[in-house]
Protein backbone atom coordinates (compact mmCIF):
# COMPACT_ATOMS: atom_id res chain seq x y z
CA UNK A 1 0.00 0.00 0.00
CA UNK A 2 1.47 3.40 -0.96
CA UNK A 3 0.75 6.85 0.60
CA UNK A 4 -2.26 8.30 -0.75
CA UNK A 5 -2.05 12.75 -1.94
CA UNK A 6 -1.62 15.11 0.10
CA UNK A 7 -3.38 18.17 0.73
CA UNK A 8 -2.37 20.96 -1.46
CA UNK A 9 -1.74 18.84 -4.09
CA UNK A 10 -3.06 19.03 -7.62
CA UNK A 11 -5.59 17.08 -8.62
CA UNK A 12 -5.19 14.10 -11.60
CA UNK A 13 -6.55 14.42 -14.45
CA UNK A 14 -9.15 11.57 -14.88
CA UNK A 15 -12.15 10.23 -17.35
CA UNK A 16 -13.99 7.19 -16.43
CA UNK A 17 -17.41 6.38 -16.93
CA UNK A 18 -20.66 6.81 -14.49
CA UNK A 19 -23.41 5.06 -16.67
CA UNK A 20 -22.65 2.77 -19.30
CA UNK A 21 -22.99 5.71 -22.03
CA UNK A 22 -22.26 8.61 -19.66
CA UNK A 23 -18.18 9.50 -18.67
CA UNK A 24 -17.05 12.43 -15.47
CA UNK A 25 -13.93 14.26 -15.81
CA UNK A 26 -11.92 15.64 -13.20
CA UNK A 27 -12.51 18.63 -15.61
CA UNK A 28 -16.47 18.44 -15.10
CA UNK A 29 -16.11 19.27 -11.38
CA UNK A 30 -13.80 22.63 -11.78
CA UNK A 31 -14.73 25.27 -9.80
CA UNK A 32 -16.56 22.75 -7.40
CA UNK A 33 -15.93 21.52 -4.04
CA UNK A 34 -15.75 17.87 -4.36
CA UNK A 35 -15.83 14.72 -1.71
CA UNK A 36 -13.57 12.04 -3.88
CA UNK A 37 -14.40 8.42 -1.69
CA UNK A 38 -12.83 5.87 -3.02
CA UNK A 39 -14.01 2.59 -1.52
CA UNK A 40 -12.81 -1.57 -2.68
CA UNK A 41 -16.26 -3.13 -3.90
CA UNK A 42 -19.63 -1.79 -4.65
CA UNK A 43 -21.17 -4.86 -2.74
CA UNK A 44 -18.67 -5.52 -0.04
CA UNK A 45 -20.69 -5.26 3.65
CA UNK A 46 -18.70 -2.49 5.21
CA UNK A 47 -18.52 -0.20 1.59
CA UNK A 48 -22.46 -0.51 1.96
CA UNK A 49 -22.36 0.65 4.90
CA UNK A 50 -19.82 3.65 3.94
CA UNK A 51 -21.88 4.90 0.95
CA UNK A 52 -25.71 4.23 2.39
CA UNK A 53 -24.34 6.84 5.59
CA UNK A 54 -22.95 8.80 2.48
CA UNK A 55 -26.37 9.24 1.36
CA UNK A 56 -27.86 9.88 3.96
CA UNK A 57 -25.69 12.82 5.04
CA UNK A 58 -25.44 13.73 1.48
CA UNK A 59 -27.44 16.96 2.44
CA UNK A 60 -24.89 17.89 4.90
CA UNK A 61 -21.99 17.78 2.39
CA UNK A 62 -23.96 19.76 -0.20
CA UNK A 63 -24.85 22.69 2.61
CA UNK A 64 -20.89 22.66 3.12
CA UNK A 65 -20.98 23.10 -0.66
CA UNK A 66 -19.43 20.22 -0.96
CA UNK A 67 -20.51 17.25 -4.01
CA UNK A 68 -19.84 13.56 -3.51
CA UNK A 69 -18.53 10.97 -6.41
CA UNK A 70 -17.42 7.45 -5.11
CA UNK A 71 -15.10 5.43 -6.83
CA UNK A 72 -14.15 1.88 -7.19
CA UNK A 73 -12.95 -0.30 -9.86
CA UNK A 74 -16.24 -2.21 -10.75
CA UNK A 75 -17.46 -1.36 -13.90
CA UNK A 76 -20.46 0.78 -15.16
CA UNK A 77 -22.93 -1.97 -14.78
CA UNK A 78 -22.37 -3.17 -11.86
CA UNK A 79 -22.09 0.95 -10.36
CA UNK A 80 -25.84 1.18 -11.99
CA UNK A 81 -27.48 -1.70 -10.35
CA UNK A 82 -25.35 -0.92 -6.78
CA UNK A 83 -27.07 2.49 -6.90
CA UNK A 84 -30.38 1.65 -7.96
CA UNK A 85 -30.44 -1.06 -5.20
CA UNK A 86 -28.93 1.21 -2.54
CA UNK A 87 -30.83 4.52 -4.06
CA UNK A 88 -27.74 6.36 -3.77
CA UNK A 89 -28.12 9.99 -5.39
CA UNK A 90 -24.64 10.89 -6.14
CA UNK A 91 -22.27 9.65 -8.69
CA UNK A 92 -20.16 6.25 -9.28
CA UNK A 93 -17.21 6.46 -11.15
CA UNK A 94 -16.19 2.74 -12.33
CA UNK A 95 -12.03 2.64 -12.00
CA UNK A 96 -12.64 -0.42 -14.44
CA UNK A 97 -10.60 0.18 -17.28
CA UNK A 98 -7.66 0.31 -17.36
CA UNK A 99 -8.65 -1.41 -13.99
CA UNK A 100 -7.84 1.20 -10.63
CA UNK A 101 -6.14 3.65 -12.73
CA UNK A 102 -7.49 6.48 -11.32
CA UNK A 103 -6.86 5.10 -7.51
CA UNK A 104 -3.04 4.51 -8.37
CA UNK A 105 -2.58 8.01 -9.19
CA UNK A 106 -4.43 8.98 -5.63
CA UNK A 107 -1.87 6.27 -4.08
CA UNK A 108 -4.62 4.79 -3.13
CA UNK A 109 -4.57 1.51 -5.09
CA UNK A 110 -4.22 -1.84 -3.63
CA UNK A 111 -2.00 -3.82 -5.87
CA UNK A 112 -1.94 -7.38 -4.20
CA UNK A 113 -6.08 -7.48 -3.63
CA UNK A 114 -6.82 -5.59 -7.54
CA UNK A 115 -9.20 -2.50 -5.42
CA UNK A 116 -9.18 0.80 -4.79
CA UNK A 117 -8.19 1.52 -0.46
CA UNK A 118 -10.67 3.21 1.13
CA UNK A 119 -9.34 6.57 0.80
CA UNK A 120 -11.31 9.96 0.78
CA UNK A 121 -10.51 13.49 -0.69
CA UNK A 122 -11.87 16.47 -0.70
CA UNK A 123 -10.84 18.90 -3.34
CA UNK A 124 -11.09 22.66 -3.24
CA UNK A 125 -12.72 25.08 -5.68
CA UNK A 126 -8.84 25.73 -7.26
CA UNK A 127 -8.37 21.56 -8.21
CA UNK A 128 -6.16 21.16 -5.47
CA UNK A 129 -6.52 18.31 -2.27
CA UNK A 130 -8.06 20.06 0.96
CA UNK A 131 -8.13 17.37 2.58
CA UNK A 132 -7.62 13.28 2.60
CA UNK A 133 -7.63 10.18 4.47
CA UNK A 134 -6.94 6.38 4.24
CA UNK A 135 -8.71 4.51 6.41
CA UNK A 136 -8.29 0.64 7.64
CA UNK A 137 -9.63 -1.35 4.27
CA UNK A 138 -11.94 -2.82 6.76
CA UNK A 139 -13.23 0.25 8.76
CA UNK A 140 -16.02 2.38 7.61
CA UNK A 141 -14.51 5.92 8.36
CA UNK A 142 -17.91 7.27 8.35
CA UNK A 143 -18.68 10.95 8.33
CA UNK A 144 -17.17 12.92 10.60
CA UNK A 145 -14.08 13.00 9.43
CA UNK A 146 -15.17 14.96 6.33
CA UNK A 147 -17.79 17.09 7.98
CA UNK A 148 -14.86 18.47 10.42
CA UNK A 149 -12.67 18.86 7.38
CA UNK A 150 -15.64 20.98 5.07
CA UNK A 151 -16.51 22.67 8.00
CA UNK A 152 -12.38 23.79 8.68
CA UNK A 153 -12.28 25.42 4.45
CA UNK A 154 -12.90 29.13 3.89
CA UNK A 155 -16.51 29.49 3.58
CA UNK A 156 -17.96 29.25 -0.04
CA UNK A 157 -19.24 33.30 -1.51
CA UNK A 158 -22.32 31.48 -3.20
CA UNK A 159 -24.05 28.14 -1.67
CA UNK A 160 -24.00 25.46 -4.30
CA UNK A 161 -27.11 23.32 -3.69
């Protein structure tokens, strides 16, 4: 396991898809306050766990002004019927192919297992890391951790709801 970015650095470039016919850009979120969680498996106990509290304090993030996009290496499909299931209202970004290429340039890539760490980011309005964490693979990190860290940033001049 390597060591995941560190704040004030800039953000990768990335292009992966959300839907099967639908792609997000690192260049589609400029200008926005974004919550990166990357997580190993969309149906692995503890990452349902992580992304159903996700949702649920989803409302929190955005009054922080803050967006949400998970991201793990299963693929489009899969990230559809996960979210459906789950009802999840934010985006999935499937790391599929080439398979976690987007988590190895986070440093947040788990080489020996072939899944993403369960690593979370937030990046700033400039495309830079505010903030990030790896937690235990194991270990839902939950929320708090992120609230604390939106509610430590300069306050936003407009809301973005």
């Amino acid at each position: 396991m390597g060591e995941i970015l560190r704040p004030g650095t800039k953000v990768p470039d990335f292009n992966a898809p959300v839907t099967p016919d639908q792609t997000l850009s690192i260049g589609d979120l400029k200008g926005r306050r974004v919550i990166l969680a990357f997580y190993p498996a969309d149906w692995s106990p503890v990452c349902g766990d992580q992304m159903t509290l996700y949702n649920a304090v989803l409302p929190e993030f955005r009054k922080h002004g803050a967006d949400l996009v998970g991201i793990s290496v299963d693929g489009p499909w899969c990230h559809q019927a996960y979210a459906k299931a789950n009802q999840l209202h934010f985006p999935l970004i499937a790391d599929f192919h080439p398979k976690g290429q987007i988590a190895r340039s986070f440093g947040a890539y788990r080489e020996d297992e072939g899944v993403a760490d369960r690593a979370l980011f937030i990046v700033d309005e400039t495309g830079h890391i505010a903030w990030s964490y790896c937690s235990p693979i194991a270990v839902n990190p939950g929320a708090d951790g992120i609230l604390d860290a939106l509610e430590a940033m300069p306050k936003l001049e407009t809301a973005h709801v």
